[in-house]
Protein backbone atom coordinates (compact mmCIF):
# COMPACT_ATOMS: atom_id res chain seq x y z
CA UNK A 1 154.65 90.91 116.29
CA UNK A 2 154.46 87.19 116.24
CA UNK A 3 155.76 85.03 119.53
CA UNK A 4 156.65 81.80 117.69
CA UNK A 5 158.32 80.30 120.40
CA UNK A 6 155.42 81.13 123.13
CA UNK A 7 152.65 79.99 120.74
CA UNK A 8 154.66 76.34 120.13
CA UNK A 9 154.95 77.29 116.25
CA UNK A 10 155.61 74.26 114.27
CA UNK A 11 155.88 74.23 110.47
CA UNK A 12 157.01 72.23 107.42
CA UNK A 13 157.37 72.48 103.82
CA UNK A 14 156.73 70.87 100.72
CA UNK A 15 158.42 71.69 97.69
CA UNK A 16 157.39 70.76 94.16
CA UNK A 17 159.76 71.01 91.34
CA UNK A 18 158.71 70.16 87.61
CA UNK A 19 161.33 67.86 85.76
CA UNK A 20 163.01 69.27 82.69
CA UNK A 21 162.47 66.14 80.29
CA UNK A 22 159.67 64.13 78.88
CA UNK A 23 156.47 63.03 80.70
CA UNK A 24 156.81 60.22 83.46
CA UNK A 25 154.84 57.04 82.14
CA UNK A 26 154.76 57.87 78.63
CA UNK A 27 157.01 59.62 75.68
CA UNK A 28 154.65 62.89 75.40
CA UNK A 29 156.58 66.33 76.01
CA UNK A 30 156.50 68.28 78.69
CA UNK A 31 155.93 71.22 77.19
CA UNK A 32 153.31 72.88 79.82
CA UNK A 33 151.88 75.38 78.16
CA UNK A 34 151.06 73.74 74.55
CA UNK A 35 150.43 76.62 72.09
CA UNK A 36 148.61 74.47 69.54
CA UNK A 37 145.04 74.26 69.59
CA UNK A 38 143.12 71.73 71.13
CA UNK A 39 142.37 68.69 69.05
CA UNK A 40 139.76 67.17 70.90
CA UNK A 41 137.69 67.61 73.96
CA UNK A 42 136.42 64.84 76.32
CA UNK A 43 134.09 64.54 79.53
CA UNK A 44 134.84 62.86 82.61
CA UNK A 45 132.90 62.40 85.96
CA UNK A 46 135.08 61.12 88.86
CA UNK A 47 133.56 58.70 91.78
CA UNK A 48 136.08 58.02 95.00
CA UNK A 49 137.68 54.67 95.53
CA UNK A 50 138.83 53.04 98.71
CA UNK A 51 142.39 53.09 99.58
CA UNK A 52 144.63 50.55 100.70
CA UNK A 53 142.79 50.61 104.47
CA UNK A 54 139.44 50.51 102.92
CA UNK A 55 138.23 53.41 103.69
CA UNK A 56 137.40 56.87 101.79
CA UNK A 57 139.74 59.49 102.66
CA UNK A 58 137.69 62.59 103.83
CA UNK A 59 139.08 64.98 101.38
CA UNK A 60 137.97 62.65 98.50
CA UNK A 61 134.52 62.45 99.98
CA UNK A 62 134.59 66.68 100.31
CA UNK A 63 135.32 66.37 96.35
CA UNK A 64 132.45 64.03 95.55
CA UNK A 65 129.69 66.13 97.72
CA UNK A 66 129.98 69.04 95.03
CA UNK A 67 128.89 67.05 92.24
CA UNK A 68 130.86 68.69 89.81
CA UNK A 69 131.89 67.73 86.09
CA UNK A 70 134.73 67.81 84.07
CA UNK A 71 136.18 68.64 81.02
CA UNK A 72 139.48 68.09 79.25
CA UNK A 73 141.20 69.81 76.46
CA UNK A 74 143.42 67.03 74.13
CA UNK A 75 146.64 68.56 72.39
CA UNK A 76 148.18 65.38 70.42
CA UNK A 77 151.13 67.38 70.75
CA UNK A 78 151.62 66.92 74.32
CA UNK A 79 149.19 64.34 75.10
CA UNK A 80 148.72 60.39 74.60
CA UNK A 81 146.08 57.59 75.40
CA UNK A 82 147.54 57.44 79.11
CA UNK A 83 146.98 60.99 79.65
CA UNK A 84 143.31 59.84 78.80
CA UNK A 85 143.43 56.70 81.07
CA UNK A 86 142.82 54.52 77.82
CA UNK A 87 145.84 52.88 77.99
CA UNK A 88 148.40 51.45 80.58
CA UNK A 89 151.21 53.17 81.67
CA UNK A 90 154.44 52.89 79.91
CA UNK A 91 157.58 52.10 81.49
CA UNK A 92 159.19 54.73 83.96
CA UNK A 93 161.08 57.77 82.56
CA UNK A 94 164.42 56.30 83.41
CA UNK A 95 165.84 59.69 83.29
CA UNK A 96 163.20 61.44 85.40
CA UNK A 97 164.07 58.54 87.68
CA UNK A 98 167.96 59.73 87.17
CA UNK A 99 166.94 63.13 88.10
CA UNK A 100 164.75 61.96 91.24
CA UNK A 101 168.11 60.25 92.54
CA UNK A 102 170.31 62.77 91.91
CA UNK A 103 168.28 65.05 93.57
CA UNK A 104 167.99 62.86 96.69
CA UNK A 105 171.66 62.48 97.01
CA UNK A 106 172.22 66.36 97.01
CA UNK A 107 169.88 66.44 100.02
CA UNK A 108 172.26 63.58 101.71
CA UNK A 109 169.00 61.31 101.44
CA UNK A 110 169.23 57.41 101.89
CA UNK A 111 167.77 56.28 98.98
CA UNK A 112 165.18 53.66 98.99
CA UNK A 113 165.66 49.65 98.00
CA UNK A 114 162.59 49.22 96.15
CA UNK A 115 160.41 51.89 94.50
CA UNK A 116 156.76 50.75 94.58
CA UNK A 117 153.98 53.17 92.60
CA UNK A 118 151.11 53.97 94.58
CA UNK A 119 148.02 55.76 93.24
CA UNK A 120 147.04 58.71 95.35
CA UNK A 121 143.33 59.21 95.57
CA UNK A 122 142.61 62.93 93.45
CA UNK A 123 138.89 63.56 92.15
CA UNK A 124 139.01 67.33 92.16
CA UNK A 125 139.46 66.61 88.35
CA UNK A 126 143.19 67.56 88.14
CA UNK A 127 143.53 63.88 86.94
CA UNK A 128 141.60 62.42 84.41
CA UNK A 129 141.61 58.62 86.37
CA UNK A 130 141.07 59.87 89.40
CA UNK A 131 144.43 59.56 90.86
CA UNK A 132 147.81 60.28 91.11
CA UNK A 133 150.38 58.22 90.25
CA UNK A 134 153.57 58.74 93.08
CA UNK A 135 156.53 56.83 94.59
CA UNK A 136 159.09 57.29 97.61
CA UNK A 137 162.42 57.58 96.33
CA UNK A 138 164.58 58.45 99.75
CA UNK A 139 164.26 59.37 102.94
CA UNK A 140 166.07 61.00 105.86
CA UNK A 141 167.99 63.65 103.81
CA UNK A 142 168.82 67.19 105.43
CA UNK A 143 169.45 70.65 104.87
CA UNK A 144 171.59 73.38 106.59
CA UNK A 145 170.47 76.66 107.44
CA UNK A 146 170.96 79.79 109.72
CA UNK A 147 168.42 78.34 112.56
CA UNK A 148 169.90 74.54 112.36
CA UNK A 149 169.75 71.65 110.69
CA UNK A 150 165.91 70.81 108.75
CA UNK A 151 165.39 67.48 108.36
CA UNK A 152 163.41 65.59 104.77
CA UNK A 153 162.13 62.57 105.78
CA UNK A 154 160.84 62.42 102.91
CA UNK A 155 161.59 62.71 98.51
CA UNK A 156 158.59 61.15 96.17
CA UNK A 157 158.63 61.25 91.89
CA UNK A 158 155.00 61.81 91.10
CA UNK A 159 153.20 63.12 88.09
CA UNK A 160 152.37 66.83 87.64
CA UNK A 161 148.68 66.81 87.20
CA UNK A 162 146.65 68.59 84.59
CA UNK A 163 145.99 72.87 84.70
CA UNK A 164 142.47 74.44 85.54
CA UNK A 165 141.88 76.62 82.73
CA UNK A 166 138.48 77.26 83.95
CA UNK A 167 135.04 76.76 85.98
CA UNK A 168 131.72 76.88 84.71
CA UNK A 169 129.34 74.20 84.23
CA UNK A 170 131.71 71.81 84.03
CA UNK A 171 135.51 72.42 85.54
CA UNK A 172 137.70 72.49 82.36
CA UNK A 173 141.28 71.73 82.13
CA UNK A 174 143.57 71.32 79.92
CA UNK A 175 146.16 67.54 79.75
CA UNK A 176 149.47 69.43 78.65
CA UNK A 177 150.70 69.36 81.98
CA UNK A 178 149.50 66.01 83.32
CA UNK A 179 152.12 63.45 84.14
CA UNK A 180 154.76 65.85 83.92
CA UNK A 181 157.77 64.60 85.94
CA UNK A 182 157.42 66.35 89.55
CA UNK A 183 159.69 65.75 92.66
CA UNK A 184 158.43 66.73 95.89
CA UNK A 185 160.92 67.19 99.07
CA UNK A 186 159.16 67.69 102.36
CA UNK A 187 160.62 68.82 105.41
CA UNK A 188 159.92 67.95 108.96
CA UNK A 189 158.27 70.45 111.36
CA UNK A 190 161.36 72.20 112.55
CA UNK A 191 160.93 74.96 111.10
CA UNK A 192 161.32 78.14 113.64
CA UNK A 193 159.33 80.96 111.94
CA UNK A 194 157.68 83.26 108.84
CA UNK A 195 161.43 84.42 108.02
CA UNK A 196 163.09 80.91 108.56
CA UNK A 197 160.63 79.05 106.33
CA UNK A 198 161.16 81.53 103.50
CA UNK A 199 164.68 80.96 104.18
CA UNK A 200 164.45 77.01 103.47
CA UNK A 201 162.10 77.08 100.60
CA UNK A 202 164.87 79.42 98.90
CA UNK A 203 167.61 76.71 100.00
CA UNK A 204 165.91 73.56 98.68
CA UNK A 205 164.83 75.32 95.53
CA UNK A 206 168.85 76.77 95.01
CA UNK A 207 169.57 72.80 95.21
CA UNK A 208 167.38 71.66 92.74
CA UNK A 209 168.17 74.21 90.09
CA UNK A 210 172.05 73.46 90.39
CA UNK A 211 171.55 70.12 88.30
CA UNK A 212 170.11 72.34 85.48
CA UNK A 213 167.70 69.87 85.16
CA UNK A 214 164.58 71.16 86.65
CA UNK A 215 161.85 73.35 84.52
CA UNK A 216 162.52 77.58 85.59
CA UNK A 217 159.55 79.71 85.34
CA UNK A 218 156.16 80.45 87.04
CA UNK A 219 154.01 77.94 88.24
CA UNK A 220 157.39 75.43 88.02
CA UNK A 221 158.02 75.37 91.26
CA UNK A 222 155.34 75.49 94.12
CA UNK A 223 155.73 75.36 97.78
CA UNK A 224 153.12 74.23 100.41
CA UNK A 225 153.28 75.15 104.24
CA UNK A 226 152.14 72.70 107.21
CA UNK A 227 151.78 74.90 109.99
CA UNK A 228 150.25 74.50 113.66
CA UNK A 229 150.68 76.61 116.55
CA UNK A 230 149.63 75.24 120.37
CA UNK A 231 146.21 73.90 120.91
CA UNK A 232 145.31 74.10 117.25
CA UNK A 233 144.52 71.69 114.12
CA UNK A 234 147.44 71.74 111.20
CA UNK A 235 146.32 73.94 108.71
CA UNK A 236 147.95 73.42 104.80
CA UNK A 237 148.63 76.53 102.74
CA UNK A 238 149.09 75.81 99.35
CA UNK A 239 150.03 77.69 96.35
CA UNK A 240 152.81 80.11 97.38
CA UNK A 241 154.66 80.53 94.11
CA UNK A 242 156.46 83.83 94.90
CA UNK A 243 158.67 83.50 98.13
CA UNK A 244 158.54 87.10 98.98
CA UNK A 245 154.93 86.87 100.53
CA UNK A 246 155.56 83.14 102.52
CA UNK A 247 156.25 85.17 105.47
CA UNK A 248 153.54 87.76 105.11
CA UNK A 249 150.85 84.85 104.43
CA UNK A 250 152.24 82.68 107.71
CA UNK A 251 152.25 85.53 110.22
CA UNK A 252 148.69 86.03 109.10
CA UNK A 253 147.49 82.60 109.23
CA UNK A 254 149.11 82.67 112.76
CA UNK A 255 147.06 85.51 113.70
CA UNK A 256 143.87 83.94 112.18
CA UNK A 257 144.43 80.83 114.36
CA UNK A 258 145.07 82.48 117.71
CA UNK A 259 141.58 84.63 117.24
CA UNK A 260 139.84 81.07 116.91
CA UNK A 261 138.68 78.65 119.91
CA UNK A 262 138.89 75.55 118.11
CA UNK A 263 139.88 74.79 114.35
CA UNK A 264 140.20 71.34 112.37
CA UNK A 265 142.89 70.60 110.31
CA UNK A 266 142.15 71.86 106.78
CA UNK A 267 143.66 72.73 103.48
CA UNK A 268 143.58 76.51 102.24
CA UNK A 269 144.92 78.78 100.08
CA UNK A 270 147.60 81.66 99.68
CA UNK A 271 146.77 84.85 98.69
CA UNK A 272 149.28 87.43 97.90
CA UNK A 273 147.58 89.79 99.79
CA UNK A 274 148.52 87.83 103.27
CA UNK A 275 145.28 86.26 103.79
CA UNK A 276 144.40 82.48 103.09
CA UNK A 277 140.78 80.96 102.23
CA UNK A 278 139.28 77.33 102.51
CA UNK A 279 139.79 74.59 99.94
CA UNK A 280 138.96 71.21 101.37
CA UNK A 281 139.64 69.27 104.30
CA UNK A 282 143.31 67.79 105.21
CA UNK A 283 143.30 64.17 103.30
CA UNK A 284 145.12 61.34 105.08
CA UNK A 285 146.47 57.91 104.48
CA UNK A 286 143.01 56.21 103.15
CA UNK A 287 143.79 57.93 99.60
CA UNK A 288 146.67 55.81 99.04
CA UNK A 289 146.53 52.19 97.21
CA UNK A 290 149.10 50.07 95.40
CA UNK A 291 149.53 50.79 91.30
CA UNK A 292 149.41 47.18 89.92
CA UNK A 293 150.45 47.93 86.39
CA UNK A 294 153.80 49.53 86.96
CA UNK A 295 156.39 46.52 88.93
CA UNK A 296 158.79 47.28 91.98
CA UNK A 297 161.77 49.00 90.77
CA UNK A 298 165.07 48.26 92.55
CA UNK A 299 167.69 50.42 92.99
CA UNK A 300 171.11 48.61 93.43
CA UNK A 301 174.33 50.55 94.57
CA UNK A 302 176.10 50.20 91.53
CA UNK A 303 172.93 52.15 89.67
CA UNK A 304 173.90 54.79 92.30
CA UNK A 305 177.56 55.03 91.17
CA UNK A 306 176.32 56.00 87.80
CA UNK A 307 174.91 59.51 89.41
CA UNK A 308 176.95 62.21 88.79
CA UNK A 309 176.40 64.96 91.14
CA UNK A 310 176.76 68.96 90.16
CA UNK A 311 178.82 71.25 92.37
CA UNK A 312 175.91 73.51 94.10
CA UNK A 313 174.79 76.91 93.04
CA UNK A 314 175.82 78.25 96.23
CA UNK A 315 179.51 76.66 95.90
CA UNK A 316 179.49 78.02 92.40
CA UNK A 317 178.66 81.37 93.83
CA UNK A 318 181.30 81.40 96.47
CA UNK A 319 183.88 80.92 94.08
CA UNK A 320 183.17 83.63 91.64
CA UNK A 321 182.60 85.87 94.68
CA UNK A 322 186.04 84.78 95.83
CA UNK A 323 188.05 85.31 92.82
CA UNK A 324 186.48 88.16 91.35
CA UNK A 325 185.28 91.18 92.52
CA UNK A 326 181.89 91.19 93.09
CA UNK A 327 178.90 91.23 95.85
CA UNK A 328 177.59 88.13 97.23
CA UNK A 329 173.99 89.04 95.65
CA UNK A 330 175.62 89.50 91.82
CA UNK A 331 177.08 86.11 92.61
CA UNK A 332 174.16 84.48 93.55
CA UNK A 333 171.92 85.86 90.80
CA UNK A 334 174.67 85.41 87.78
CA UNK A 335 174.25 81.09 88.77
CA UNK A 336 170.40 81.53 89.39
CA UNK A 337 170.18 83.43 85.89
CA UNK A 338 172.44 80.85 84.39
CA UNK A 339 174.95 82.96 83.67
CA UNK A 340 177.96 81.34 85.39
CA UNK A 341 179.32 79.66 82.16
CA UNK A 342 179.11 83.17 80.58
CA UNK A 343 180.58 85.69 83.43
CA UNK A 344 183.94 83.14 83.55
CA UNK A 345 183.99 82.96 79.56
CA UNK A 346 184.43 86.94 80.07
CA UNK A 347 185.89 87.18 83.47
CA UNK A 348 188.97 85.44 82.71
CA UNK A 349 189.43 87.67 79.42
CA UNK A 350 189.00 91.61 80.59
CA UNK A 351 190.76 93.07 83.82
CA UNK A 352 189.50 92.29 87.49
CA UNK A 353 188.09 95.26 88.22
CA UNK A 354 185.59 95.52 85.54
CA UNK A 355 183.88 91.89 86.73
CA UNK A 356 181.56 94.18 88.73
CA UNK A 357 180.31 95.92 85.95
CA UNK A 358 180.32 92.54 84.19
CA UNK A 359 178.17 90.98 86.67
CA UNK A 360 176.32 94.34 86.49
CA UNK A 361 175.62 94.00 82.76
CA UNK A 362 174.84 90.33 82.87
CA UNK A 363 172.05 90.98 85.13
CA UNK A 364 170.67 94.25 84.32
CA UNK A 365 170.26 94.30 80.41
CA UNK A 366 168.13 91.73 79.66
CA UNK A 367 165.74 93.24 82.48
CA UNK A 368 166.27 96.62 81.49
CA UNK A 369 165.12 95.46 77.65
CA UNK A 370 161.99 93.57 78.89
CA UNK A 371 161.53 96.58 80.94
CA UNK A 372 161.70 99.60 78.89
CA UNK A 373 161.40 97.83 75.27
CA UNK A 374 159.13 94.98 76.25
CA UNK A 375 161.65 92.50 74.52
CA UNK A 376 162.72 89.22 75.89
CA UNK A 377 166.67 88.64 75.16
CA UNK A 378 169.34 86.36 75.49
CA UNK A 379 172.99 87.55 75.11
CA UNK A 380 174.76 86.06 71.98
CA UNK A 381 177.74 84.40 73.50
CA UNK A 382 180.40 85.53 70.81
CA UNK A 383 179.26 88.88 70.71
CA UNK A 384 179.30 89.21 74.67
CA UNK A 385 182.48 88.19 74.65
CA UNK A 386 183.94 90.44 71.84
CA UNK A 387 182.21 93.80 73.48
CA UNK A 388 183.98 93.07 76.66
CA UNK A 389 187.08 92.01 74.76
CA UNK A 390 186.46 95.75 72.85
CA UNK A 391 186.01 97.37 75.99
CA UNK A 392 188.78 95.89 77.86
CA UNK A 393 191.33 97.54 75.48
CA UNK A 394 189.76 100.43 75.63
CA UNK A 395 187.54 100.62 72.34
CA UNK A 396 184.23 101.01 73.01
CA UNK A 397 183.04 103.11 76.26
CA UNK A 398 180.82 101.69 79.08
CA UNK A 399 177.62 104.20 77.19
CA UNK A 400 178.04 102.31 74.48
CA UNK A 401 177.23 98.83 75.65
CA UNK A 402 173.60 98.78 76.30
CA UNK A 403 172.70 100.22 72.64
CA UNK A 404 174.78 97.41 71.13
CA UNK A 405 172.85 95.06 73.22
CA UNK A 406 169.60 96.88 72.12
CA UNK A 407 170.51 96.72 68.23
CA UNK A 408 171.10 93.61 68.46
CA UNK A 409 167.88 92.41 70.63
CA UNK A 410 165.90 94.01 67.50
CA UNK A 411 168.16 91.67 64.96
CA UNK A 412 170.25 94.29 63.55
CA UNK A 413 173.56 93.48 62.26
CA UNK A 414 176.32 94.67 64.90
CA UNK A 415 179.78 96.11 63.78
CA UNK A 416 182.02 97.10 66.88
CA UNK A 417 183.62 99.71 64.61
CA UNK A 418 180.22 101.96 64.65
CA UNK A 419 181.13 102.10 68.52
CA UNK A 420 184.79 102.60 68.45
CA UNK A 421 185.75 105.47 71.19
CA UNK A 422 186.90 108.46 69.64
CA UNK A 423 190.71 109.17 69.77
CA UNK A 424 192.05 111.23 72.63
CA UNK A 425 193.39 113.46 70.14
CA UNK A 426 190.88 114.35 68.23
CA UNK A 427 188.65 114.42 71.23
CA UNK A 428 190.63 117.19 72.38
CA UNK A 429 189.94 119.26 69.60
CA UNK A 430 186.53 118.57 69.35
CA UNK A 431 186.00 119.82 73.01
CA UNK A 432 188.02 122.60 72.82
CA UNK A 433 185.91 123.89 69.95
CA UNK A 434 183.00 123.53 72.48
CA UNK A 435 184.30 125.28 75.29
CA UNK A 436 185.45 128.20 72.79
CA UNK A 437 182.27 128.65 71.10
CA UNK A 438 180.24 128.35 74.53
CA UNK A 439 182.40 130.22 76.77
CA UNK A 440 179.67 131.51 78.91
CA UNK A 441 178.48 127.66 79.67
CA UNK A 442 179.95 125.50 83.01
CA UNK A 443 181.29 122.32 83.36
CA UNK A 444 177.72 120.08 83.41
CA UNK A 445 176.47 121.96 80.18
CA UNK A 446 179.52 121.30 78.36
CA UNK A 447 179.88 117.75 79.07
CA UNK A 448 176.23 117.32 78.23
CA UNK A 449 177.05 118.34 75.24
CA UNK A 450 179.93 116.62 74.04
CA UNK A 451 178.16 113.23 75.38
CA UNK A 452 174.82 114.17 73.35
CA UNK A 453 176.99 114.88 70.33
CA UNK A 454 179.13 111.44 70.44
CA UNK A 455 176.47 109.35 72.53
CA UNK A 456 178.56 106.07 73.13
CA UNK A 457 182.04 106.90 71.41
CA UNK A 458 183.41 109.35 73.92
CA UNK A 459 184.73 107.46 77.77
CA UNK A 460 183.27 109.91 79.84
CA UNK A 461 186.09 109.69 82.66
CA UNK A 462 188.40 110.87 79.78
CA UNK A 463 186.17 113.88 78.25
CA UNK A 464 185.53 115.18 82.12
CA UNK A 465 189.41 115.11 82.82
CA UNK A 466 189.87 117.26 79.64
CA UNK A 467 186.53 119.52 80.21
CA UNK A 468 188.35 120.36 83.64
CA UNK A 469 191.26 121.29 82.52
CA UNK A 470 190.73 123.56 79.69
CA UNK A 471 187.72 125.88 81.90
CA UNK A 472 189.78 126.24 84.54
C-alpha cells in the first residue's frame, strides 16, 4: 500500500471540458465527430517558433526531432478557412466566452480584467498553425471536498484541437474537432492521494455539467494528473477519460517512481491497465507568445451581472433526495442523466413511495434496452408521464412497464389499454380455475403460471395474496 504522506505526495489536476455551442474563432459547428465524408485533404509540415522569452520550449524541439508529416481531413461541414490557417480569426464566441465566466464564478474564481489571447506553441500536428490559441479567464477559485479545501489558481478558454485518426507515413487527422470551445480548470498541488484526486476530478466535472452547457460523452471531458513524490521530477499523466482507473494509474506511477534513482520531469500516458508510457518531455513557459490578431477583451462588472448562475447538480440532488424517497446514488445519477426535469414532472403526480421505483425506472431502462436490445432510447415525456399516471391508480402493473418502454423504443404505437391490469374479480376466477385443474402443483408453479398466461396485466402482490389463500 501506498505511504502518501511519507513519500511527500503532491498532485494536481487539469480538467478539460468541451463547450456545447459553436467553434471559438469562427461560426463552424462543433459537431466532433462529422459523419460526412471528407471533402478535401491537405498537407502540412510544422517548424517550432520562439515564444515570448525567445527561446524554443523543449517539448516543441522533442516534436521537431521526429521529422514527421501531416495530414488533414476537410469536412466543409464542420470546418472553415481558419481551421486551415488561411484566414484570420473571427471575433470571440461571445457565448463560449459566457460559458467560460459562468463557469469561473461557480468555482468562486476572481475573474480577470483583461483577457489577452496567447498562442501556445503545439507542432505534434494536433493544430494545423502550429499553435494553440488560449486565454486566462480567472483565477484563485476553489473547491470543497472530504480532505479540505483544493485550490484553482487557474481557468483558461482555449480551442479543442484537431483528432488523430491515424499514423502512418504521414500522421493524419481529421479538423472537426479543432477550435472547439474547451475550458480547462487546474488545481493546485494539494491534492492528498489516488482516492482524493478521483474524488476532485468527479467534483469539478459535477460543476461543469450543472450549467447544461458543456458537451456529455467520451472523449468530452479529459483529465490530466501532475504528480511528484519526494526527491523526484513532476511527471504529467494525460488521457484519463474514465475516472474509475485515476487511482489505479497514480498508485502505479507512484510505485514506478520510487523504484527509480533519478527521473526528469516528463509527459506520459494513461493506460487502463494501471501502467503509463512516455510521450514527450514536460513543455514550459517558452511555448507561449502574444496572438496579435485577436484585441484585449475587457470584462467590466456590469458584463458579470448579466451571468446567471444554475443551482448545482449536487444541490439539485439533495433536494430530490430530501423530499422523496430515494438513495443518495439514484439522486445523483437522475441530475447526471438529466433526468431531474423528468423524475419531478412524475414525482409530484404518483404517490411517495413509488419515487424509488421511479428513480429505479428512470435509470435502468434505457440501460437495460442498450443492453439486452442494443437500442439507444430516450423516454417520450408524455408517455412517461401517463404510464406512471396509469400505474399510480392502479392500471397497469409494475411487469408491464418495461415492455411498454420496449414497444415503444422499436416505434410501435402504444395504447395503455393493451396493459390494463386485469380486474380482481375476474382474476379470481381465472386462478381458481388454475389451482382446480392443477391441484397436485404448489404455490411457485401456480403463480408461474398465471404470470406466464397474463405477462404484464396481472399485479403480482395481488395474484400471490389470492394464490395463498385458496391452496391453503
Amino acid at each position: 500500500m501506498v505511504d502518501y504522506q511519507n513519500l511527500k505526495f503532491k498532485a494536481g489536476i487539469e480538467v478539460h471540458q468541451q463547450l456545447e455551442t459553436h467553434k471559438l474563432f469562427c461560426s463552424c459547428p462543433s459537431l466532433v465527430n462529422d459523419p460526412n465524408k471528407a471533402t478535401n485533404i491537405i498537407k502540412r509540415k510544422l517548424r517550432a517558433t520562439e515564444g515570448e522569452l525567445g527561446e524554443i520550449d523543449i517539448a516543441a524541439s522533442h516534436e521537431i526531432e521526429k521529422g514527421k508529416e501531416f495530414s488533414y481531413e476537410v469536412r466543409n461541414s464542420s470546418s472553415c478557412l481558419m481551421e486551415l490557417d488561411e484566414c484570420p480569426p473571427h471575433d470571440i464566441n461571445k457565448e463560449a466566452l459566457d460559458i467560460a465566466l459562468e463557469i469561473s464564478l461557480l468555482f468562486k474564481a476572481n475573474i480577470v480584467d483583461e483577457i489577452n489571447v496567447m498562442r501556445k506553441i503545439v507542432i505534434d500536428g494536433s493544430n494545423v498553425s502550429g499553435f494553440q490559441r488560449t486565454m486566462l479567464i480567472a483565477t484563485n477559485g476553489y473547491i470543497n471536498t472530504s480532505k479540505g479545501i483544493v485550490k484553482i489558481p487557474t481557468i483558461y478558454l482555449e480551442e479543442e484541437a484537431a483528432k488523430k485518426i491515424d499514423e502512418n507515413d504521414y500522421v493524419e487527422y481529421s479538423l472537426d474537432r479543432l477550435g472547439v470551445p474547451l475550458v480547462e480548470i487546474d488545481t493546485d498541488s494539494s491534492i492528498k492521494d489516488s482516492e482524493h484526486a478521483r474524488e476532485v476530478a468527479s467534483i469539478i466535472g459535477m460543476i461543469l455539467r450543472s450549467t447544461n452547457k458543456v458537451k456529455r460523452g467520451i472523449g468530452s471531458i479529459r483529465q490530466d494528473v501532475n504528480l511528484s513524490i519526494l526527491g523526484k521530477g513532476r511527471i504529467e499523466i494525460k488521457g484519463f477519460q474514465d475516472l474509475r482507473y485515476m487511482p489505479k494509474v497514480i498508485e502505479s506511477e507512484v510505485l514506478r517512481l520510487e523504484k527509480l534513482k533519478e527521473i526528469k520531469s516528463e509527459v506520459r500516458r494513461a493506460n487502463p491497465d494501471g501502467s503509463t508510457e512516455y510521450l514527450r518531455p514536460l513543455p514550459g513557459a517558452a511555448r507561449l507568445y502574444p496572438e496579435t490578431d485577436i484585441a484585449p477583451i475587457r470584462i467590466t462588472k456590469e458584463k458579470l451581472t448579466t451571468i446567471k448562475l444554475p443551482e448545482l447538480i449536487v444541490e439539485k440532488a439533495l433536494e430530490i433526495e430530501k423530499n422523496y424517497d430515494i438513495s443518495p446514488e439514484q439522486s445523483v445519477n437522475i441530475i447526471k442523466e438529466g433526468y431531474y426535469n423528468l423524475f419531478l414532472d412524475v414525482a409530484s403526480k404518483i404517490k411517495k413511495e413509488y419515487s424509488g421505483f421511479l428513480a429505479e425506472t428512470i435509470l435502468s431502462v434505457p440501460k437495460e434496452l442498450r443492453r439486452k436490445h442494443n437500442i439507444e432510447y430516450k423516454f417520450n415525456h408524455k408517455l412517461f408521464i401517463d404510464v406512471f399516471e396509469a400505474f399510480n391508480l392502479d392500471k397497469i402493473s409494475k411487469n408491464s412497464i418495461f415492455e411498454i418502454f420496449l414497444e415503444d423504443s422499436k416505434g410501435k404505437k402504444i395504447s395503455l389499454n393493451n396493459y390494463k391490469i386485469i380486474d380482481g374479480k375476474e382474476l379470481i376466477k381465472e386462478i381458481e380455475k388454475i389451482v382446480k385443474e392443477k391441484k397436485d402443483l404448489g404455490f411457485n408453479a401456480i403463480m408461474g403460471l398465471v404470470m406466464s398466461e397474463y405477462k404484464g396485466k396481472v399485479d403480482g402482490r395481488k395474484a400471490a395474496e389470492i394464490i395463498n389463500r385458496m391452496i391453503k
